[in-house]
PDB file of N, CA and C in Angstrom:
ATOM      1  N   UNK A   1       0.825  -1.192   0.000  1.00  0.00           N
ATOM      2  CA  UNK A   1       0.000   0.000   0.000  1.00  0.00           C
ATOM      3  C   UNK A   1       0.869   1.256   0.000  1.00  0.00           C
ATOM      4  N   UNK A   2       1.810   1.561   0.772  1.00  0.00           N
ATOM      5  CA  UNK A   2       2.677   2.068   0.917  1.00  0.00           C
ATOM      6  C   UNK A   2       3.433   3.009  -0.943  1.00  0.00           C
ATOM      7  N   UNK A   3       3.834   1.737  -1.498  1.00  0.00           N
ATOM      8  CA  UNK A   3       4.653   2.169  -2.938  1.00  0.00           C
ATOM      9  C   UNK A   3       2.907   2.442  -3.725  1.00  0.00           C
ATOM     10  N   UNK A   4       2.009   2.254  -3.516  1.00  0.00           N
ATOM     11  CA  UNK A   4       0.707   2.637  -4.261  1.00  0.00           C
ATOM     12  C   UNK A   4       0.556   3.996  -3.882  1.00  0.00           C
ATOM     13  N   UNK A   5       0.680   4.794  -2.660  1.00  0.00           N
ATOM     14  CA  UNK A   5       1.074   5.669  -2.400  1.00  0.00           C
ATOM     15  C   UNK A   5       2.148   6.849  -2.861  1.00  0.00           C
ATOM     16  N   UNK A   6       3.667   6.269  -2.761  1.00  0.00           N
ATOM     17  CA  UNK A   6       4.456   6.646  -2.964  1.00  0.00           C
ATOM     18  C   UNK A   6       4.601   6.928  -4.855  1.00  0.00           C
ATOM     19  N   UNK A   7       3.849   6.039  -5.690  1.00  0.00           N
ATOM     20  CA  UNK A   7       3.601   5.978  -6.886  1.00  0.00           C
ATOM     21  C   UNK A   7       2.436   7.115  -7.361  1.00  0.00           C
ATOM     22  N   UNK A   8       1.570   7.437  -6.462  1.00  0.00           N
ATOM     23  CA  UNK A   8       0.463   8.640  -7.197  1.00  0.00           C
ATOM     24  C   UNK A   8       1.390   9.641  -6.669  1.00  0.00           C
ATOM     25  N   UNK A   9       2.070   9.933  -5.744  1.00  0.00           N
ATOM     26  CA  UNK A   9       2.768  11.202  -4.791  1.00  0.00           C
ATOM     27  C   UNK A   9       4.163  11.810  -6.561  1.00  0.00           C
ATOM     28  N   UNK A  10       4.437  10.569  -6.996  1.00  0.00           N
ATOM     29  CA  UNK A  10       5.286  10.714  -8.478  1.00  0.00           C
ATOM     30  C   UNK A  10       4.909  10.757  -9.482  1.00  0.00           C
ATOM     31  N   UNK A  11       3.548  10.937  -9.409  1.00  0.00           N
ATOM     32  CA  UNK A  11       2.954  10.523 -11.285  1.00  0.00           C
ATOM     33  C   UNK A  11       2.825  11.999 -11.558  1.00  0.00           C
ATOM     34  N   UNK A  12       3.040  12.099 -13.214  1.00  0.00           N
ATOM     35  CA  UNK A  12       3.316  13.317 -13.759  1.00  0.00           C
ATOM     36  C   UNK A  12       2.068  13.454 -14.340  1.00  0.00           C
ATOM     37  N   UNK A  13       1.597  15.223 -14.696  1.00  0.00           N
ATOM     38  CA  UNK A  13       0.315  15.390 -15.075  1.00  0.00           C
ATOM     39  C   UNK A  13      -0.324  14.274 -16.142  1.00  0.00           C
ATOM     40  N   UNK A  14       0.239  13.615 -17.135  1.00  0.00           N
ATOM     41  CA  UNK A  14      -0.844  12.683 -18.010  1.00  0.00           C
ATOM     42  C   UNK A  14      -0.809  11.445 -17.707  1.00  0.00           C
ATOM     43  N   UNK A  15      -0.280  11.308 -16.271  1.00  0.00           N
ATOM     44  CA  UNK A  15      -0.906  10.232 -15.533  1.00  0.00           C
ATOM     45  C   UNK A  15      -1.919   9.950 -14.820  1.00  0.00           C
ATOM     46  N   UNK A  16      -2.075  11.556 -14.673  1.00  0.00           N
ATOM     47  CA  UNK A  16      -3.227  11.802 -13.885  1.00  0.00           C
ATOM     48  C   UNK A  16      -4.486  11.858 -14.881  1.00  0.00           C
ATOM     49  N   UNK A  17      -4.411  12.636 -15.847  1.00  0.00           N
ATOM     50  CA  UNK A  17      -5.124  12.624 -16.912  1.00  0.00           C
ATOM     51  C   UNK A  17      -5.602  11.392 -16.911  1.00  0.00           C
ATOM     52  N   UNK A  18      -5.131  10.329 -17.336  1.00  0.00           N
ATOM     53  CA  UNK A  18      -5.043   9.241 -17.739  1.00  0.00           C
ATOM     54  C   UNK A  18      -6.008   8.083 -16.444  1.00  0.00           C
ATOM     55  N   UNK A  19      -5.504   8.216 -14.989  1.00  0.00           N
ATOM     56  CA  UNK A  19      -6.372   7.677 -14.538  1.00  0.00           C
ATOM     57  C   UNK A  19      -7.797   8.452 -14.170  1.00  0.00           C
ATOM     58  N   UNK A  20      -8.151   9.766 -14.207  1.00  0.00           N
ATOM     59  CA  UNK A  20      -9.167  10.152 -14.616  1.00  0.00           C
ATOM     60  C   UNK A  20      -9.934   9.878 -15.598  1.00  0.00           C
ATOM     61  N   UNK A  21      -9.307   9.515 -16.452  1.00  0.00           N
ATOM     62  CA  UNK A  21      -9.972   9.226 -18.114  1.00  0.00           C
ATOM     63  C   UNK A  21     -10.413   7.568 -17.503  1.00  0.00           C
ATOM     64  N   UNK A  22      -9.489   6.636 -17.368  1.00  0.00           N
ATOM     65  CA  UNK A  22     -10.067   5.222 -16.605  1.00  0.00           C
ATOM     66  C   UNK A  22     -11.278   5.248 -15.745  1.00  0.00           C
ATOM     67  N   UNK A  23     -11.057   6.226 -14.597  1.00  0.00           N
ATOM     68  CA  UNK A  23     -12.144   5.949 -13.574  1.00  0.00           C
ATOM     69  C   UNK A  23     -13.230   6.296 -14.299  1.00  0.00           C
ATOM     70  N   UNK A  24     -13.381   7.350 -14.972  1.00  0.00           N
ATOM     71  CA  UNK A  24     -14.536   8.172 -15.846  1.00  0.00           C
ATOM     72  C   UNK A  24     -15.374   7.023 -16.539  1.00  0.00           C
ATOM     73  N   UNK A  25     -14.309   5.837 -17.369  1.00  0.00           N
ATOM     74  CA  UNK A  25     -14.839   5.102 -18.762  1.00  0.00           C
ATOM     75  C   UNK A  25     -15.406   3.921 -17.515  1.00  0.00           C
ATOM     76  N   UNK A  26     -15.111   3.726 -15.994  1.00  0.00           N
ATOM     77  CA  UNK A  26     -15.722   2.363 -15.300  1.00  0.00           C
ATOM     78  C   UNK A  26     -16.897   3.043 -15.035  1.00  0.00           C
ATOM     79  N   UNK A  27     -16.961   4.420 -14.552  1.00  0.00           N
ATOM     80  CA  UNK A  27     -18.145   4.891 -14.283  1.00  0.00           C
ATOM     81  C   UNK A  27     -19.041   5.028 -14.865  1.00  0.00           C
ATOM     82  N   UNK A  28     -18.493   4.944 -16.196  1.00  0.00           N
ATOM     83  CA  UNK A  28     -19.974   5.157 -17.461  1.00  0.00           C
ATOM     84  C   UNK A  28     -20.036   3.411 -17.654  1.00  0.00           C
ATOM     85  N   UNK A  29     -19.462   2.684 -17.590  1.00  0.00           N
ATOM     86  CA  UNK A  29     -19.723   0.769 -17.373  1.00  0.00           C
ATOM     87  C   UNK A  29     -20.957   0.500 -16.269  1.00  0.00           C
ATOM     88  N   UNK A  30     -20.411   1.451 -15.421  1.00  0.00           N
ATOM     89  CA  UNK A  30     -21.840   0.576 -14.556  1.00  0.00           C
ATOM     90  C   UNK A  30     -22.374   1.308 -14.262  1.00  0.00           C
ATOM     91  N   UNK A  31     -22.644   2.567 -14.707  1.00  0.00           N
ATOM     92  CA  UNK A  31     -23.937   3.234 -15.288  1.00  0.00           C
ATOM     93  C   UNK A  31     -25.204   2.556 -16.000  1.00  0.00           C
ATOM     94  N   UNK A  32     -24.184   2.021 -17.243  1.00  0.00           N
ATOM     95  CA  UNK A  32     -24.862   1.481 -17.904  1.00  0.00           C
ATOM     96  C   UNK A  32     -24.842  -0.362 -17.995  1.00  0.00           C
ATOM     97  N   UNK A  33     -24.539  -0.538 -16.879  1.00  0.00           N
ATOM     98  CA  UNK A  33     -25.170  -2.606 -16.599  1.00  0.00           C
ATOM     99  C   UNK A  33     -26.290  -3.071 -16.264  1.00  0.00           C
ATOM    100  N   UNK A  34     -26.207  -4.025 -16.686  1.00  0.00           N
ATOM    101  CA  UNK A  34     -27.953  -4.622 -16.033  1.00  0.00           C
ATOM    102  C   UNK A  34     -27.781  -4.014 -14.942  1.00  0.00           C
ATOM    103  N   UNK A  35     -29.187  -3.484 -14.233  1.00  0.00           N
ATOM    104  CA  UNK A  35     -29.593  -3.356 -13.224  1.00  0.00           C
ATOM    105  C   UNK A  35     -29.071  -2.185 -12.793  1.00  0.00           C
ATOM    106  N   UNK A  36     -28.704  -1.582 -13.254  1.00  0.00           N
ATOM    107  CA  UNK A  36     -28.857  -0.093 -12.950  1.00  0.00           C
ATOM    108  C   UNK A  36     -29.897   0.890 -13.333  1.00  0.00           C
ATOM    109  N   UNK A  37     -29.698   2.089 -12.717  1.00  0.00           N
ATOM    110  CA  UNK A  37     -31.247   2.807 -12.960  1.00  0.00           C
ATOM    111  C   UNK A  37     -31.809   2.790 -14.490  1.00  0.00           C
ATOM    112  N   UNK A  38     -32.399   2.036 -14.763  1.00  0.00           N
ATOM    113  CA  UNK A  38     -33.082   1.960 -15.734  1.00  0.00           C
ATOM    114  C   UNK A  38     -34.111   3.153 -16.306  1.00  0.00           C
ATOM    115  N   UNK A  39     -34.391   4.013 -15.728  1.00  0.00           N
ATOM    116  CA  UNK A  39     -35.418   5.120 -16.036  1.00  0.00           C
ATOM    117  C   UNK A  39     -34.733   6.221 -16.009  1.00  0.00           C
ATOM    118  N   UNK A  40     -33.103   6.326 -16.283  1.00  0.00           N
ATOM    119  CA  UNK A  40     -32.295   7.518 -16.189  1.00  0.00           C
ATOM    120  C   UNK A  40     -32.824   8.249 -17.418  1.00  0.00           C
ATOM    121  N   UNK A  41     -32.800   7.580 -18.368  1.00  0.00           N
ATOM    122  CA  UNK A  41     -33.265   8.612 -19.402  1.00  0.00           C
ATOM    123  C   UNK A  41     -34.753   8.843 -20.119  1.00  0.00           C
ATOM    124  N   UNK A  42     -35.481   8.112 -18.747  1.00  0.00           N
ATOM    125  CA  UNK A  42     -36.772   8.475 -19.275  1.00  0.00           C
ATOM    126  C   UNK A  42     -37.402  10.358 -18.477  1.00  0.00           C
ATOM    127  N   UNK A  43     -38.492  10.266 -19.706  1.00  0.00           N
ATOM    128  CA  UNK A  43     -39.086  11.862 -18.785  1.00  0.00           C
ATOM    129  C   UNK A  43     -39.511  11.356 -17.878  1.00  0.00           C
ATOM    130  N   UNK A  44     -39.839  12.765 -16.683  1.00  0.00           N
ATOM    131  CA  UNK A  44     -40.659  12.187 -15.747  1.00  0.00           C
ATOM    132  C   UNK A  44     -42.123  11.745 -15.883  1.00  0.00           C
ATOM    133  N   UNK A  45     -43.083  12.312 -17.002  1.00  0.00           N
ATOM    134  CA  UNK A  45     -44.058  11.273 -16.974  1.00  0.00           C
ATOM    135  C   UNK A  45     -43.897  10.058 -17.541  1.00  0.00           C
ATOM    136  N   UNK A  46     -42.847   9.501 -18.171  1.00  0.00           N
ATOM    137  CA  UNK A  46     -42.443   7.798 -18.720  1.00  0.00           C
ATOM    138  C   UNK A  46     -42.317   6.848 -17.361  1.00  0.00           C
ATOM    139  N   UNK A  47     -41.612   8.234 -16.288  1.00  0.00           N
ATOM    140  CA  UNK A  47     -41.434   7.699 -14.758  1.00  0.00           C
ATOM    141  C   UNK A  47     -42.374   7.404 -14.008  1.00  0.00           C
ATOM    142  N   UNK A  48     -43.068   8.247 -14.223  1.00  0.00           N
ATOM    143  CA  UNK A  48     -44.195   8.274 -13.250  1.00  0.00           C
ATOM    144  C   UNK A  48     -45.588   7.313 -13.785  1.00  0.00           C
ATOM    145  N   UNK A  49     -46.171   7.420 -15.104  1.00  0.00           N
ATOM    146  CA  UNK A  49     -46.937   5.941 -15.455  1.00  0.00           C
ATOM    147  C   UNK A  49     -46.068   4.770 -15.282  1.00  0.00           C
ATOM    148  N   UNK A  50     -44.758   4.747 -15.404  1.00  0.00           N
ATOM    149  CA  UNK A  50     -43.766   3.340 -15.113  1.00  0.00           C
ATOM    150  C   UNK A  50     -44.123   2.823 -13.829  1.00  0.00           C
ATOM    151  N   UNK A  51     -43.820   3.580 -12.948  1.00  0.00           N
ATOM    152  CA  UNK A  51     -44.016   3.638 -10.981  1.00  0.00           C
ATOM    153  C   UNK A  51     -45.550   3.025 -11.209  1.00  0.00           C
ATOM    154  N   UNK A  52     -46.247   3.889 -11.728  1.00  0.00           N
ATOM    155  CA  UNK A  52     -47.757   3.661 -11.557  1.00  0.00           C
ATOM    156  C   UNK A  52     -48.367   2.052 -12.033  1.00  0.00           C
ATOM    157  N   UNK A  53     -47.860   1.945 -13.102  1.00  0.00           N
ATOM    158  CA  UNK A  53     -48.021   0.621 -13.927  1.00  0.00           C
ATOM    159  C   UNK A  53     -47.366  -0.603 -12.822  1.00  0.00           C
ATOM    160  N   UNK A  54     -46.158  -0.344 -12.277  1.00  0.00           N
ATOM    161  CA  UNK A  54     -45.711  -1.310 -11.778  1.00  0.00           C
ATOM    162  C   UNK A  54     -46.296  -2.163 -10.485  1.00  0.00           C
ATOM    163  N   UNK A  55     -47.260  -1.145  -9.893  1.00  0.00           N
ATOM    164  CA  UNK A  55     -48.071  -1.198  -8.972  1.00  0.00           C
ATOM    165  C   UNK A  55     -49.308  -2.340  -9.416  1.00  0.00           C
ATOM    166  N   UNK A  56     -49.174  -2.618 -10.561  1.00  0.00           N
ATOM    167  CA  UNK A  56     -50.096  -3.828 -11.309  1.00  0.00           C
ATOM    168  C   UNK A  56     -50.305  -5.067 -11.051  1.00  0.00           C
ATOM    169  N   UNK A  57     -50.636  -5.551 -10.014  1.00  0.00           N
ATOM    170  CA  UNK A  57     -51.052  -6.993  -9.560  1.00  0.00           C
ATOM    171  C   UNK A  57     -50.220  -7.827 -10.639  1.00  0.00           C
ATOM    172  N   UNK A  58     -48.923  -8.412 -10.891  1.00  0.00           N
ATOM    173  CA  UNK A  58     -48.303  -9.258 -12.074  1.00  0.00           C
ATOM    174  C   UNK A  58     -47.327  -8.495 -12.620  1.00  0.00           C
ATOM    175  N   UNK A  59     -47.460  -7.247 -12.838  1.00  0.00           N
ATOM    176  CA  UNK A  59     -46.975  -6.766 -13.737  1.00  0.00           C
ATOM    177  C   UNK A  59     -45.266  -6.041 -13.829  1.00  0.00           C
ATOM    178  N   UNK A  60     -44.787  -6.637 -12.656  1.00  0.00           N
ATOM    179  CA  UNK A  60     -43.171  -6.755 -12.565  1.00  0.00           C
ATOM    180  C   UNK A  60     -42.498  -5.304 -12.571  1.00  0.00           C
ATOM    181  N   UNK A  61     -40.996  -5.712 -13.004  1.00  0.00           N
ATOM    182  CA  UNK A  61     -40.874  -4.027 -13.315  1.00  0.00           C
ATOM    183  C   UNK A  61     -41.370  -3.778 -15.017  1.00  0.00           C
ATOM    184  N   UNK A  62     -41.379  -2.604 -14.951  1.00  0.00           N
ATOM    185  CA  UNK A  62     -42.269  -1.513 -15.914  1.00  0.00           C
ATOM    186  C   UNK A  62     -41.190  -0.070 -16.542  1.00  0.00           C
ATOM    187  N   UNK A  63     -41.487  -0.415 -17.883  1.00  0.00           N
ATOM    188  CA  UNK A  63     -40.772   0.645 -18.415  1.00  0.00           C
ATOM    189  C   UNK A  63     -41.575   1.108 -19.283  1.00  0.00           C
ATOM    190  N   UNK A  64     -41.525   2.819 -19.662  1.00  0.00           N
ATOM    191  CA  UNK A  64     -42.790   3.188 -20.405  1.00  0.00           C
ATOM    192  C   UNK A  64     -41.742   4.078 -21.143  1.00  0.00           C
ATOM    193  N   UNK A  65     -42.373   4.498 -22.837  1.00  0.00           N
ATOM    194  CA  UNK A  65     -41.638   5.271 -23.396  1.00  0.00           C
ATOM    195  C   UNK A  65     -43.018   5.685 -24.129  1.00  0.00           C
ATOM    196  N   UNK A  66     -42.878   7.302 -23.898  1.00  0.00           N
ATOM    197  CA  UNK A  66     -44.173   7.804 -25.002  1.00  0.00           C
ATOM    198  C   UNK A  66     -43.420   8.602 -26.178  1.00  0.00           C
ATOM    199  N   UNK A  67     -43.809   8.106 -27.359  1.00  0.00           N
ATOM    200  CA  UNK A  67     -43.548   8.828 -28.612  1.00  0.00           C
ATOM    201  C   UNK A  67     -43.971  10.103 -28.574  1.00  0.00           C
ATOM    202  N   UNK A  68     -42.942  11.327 -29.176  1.00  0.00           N
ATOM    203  CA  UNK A  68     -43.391  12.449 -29.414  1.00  0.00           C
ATOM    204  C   UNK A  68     -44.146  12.773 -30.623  1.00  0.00           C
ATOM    205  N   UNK A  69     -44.796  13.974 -30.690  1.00  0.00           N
ATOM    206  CA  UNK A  69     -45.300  14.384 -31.932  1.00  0.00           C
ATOM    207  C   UNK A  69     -47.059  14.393 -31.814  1.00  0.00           C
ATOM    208  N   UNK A  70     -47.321  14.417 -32.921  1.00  0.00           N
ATOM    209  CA  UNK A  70     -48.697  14.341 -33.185  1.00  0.00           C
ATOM    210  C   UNK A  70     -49.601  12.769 -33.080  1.00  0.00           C
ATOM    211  N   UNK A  71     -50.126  12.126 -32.770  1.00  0.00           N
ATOM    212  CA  UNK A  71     -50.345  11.180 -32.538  1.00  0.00           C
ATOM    213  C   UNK A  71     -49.719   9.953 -31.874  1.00  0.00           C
ATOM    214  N   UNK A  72     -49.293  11.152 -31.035  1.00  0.00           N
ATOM    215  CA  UNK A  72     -47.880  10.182 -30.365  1.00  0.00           C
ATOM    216  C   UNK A  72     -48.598   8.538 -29.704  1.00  0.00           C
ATOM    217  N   UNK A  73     -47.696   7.024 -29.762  1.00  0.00           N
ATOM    218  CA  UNK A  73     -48.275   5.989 -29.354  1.00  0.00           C
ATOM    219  C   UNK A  73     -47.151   5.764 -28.442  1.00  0.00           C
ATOM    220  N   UNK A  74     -47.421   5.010 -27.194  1.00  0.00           N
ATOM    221  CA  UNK A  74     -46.882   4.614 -25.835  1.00  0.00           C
ATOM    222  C   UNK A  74     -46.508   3.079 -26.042  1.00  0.00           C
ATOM    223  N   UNK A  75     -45.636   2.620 -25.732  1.00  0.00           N
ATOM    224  CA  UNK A  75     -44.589   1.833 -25.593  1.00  0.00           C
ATOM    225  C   UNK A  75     -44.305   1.002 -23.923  1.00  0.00           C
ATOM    226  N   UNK A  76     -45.172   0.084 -23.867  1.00  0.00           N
ATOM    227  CA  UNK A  76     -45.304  -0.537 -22.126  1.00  0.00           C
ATOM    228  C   UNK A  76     -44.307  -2.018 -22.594  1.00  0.00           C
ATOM    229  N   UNK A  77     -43.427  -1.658 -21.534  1.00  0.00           N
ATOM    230  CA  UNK A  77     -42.548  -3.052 -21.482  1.00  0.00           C
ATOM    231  C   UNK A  77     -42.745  -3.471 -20.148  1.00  0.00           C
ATOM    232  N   UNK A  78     -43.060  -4.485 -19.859  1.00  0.00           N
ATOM    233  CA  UNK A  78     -43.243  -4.991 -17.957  1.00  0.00           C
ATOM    234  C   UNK A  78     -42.925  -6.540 -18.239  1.00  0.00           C
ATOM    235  N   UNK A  79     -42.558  -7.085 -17.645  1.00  0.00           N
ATOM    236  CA  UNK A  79     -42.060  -8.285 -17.134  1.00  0.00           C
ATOM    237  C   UNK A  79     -43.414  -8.919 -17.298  1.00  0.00           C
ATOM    238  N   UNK A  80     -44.238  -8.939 -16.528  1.00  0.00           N
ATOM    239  CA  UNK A  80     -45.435  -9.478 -16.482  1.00  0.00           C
ATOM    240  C   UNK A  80     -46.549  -9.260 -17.483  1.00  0.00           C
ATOM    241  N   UNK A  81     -45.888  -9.228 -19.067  1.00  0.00           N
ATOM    242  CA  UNK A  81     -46.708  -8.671 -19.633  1.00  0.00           C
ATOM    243  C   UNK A  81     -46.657  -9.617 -20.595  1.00  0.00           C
ATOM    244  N   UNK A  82     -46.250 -10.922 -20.192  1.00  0.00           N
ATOM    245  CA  UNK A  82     -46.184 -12.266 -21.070  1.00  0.00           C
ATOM    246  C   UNK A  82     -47.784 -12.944 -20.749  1.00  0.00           C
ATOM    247  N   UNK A  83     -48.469 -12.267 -19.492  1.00  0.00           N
ATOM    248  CA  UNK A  83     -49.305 -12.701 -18.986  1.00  0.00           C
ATOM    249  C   UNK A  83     -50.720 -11.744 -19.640  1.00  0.00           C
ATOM    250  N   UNK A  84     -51.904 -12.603 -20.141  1.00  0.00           N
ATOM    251  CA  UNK A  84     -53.070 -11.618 -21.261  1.00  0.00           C
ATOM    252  C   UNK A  84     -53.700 -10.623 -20.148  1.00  0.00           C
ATOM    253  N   UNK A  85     -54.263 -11.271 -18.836  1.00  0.00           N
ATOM    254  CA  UNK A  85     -54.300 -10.150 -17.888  1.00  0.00           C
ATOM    255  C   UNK A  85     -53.803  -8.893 -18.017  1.00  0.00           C
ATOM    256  N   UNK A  86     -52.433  -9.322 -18.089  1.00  0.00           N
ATOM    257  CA  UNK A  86     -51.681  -8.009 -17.353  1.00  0.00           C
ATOM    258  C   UNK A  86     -51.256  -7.133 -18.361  1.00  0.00           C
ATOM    259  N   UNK A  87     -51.495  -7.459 -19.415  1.00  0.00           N
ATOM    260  CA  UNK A  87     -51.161  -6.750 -20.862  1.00  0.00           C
ATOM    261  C   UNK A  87     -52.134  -6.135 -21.188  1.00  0.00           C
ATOM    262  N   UNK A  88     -53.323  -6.480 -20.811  1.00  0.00           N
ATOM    263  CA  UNK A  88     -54.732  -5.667 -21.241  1.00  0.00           C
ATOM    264  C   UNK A  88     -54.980  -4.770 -20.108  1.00  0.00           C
ATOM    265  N   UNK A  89     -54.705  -5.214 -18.400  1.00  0.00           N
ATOM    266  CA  UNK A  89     -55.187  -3.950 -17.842  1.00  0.00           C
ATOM    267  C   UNK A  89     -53.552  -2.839 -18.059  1.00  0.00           C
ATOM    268  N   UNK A  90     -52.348  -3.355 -18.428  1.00  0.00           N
ATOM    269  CA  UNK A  90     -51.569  -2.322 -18.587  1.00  0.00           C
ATOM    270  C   UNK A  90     -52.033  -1.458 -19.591  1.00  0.00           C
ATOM    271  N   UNK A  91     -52.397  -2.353 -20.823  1.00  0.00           N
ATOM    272  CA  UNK A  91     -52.869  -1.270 -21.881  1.00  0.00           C
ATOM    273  C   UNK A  91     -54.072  -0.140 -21.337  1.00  0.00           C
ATOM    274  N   UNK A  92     -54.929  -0.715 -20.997  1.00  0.00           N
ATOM    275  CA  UNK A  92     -56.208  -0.103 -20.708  1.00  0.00           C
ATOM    276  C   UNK A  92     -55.853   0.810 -19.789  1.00  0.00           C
ATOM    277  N   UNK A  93     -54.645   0.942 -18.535  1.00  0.00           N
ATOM    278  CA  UNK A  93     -54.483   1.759 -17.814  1.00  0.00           C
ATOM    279  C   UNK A  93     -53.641   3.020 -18.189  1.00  0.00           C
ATOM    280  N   UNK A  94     -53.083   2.649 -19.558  1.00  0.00           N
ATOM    281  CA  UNK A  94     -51.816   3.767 -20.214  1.00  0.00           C
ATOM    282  C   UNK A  94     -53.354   4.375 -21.200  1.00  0.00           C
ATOM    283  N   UNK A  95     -54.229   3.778 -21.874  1.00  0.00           N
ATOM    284  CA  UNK A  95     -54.740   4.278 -22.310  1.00  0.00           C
ATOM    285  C   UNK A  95     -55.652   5.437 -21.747  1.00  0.00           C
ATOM    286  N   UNK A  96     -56.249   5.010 -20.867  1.00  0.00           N
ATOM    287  CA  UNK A  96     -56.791   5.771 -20.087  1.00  0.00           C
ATOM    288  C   UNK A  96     -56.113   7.400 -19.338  1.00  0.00           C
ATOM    289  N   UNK A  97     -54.711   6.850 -18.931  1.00  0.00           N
ATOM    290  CA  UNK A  97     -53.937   7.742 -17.954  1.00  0.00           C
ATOM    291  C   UNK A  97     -53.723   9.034 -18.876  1.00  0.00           C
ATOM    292  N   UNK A  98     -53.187   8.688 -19.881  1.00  0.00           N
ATOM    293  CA  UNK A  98     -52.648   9.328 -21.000  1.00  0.00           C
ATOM    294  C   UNK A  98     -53.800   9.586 -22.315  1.00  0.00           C
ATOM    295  N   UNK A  99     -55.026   9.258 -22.029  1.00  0.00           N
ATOM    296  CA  UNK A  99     -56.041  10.056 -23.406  1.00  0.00           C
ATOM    297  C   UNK A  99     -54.893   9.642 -24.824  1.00  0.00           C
ATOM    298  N   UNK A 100     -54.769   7.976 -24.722  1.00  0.00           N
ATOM    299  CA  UNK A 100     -54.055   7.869 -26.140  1.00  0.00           C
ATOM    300  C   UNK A 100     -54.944   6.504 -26.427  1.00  0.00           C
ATOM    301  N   UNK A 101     -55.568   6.298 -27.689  1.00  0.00           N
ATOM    302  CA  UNK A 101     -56.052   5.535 -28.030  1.00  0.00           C
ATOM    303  C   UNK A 101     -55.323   4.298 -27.931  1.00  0.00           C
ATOM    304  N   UNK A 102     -56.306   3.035 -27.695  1.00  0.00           N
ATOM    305  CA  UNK A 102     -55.745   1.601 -27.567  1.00  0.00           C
ATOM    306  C   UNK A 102     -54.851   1.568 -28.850  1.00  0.00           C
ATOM    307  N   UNK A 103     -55.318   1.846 -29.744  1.00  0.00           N
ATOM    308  CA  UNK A 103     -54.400   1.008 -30.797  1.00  0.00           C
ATOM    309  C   UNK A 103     -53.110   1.735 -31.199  1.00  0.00           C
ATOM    310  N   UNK A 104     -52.806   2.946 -29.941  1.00  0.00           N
ATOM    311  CA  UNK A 104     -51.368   3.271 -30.116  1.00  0.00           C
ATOM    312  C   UNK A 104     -50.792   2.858 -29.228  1.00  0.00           C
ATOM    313  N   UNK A 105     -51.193   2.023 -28.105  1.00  0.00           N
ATOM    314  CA  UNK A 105     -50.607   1.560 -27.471  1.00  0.00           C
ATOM    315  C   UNK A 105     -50.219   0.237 -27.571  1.00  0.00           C
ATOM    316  N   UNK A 106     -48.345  -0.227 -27.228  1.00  0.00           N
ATOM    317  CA  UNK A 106     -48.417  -1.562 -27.665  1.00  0.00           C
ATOM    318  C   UNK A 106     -47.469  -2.065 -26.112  1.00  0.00           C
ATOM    319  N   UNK A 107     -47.898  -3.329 -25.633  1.00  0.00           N
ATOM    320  CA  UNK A 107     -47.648  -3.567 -24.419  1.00  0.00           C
ATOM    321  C   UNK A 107     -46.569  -4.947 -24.612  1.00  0.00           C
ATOM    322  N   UNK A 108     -45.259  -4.962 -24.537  1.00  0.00           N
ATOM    323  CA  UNK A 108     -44.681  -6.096 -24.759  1.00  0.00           C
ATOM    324  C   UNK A 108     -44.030  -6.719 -23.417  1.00  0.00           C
ATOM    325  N   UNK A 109     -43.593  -7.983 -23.539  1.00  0.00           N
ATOM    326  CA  UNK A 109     -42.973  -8.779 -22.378  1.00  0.00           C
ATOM    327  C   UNK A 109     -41.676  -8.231 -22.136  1.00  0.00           C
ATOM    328  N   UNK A 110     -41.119  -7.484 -21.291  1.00  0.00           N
ATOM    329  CA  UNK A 110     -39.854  -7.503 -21.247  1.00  0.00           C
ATOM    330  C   UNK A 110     -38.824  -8.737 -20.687  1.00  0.00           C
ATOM    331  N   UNK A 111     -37.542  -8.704 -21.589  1.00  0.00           N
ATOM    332  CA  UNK A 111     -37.065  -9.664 -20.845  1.00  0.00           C
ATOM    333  C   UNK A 111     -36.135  -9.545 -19.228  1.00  0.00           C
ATOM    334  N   UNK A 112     -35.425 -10.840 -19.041  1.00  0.00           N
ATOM    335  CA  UNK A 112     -34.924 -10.546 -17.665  1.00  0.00           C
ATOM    336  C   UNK A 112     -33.831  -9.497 -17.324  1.00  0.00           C
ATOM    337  N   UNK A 113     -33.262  -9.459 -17.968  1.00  0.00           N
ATOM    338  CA  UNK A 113     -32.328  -8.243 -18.444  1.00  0.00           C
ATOM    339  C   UNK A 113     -33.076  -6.803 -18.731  1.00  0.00           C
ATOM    340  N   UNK A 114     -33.732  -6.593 -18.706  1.00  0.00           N
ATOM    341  CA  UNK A 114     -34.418  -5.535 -18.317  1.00  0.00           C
ATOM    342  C   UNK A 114     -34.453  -4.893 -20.508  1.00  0.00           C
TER     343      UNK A 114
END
């Protein structure tokens, strides 16, 4: 521990660079691994019907993505959505929440990997 010490106390500026640039590229690794926050880049209402949806008797975790634009259609991924239950009240509940017609909404199984 000691010469691990004595070794950063000697490193010249593009060493430093350099393990900054390392720690930076692990930090964006498990940013982005299974099981990390998964809803980082959703809006907060993708967040907030997600939260809401997940609350679904079956319906596992929940990821929601709404299309922009003019007729925008919603995008339900849940774990539990391999199940016809839970795919119809997810649909019926995005449809509803969000004033977007059923048939823009499409509700798929996500897998375990999120």
């Amino acid at each position: 521990m000691a010469s691990f010490w004595a070794l950063i106390k000697g490193a010249k500026r593009i060493e430093w660079i350099a393990l900054i640039a390392a720690l930076a590229v692990i930090a964006l690794l498990f940013a982005n691994a299974p099981g990390a926050r998964e809803d980082a880049g959703a809006s907060p209402l993708e967040q907030r019907v997600a939260e809401a949806l997940s609350r679904v008797t079956g319906a596992g975790r929940v990821r929601v993505l709404v299309g922009e634009g003019e007729g925008a259609g919603v995008l339900v991924m849940a774990e539990g959505a391999g199940e016809i239950r839970v795919a119809l009240e997810l649909a019926r509940a995005v449809s509803t929440v969000l004033g977007v017609p059923s048939e823009r909404v499409e509700v798929l199984k996500m897998n375990g990997g999120g």
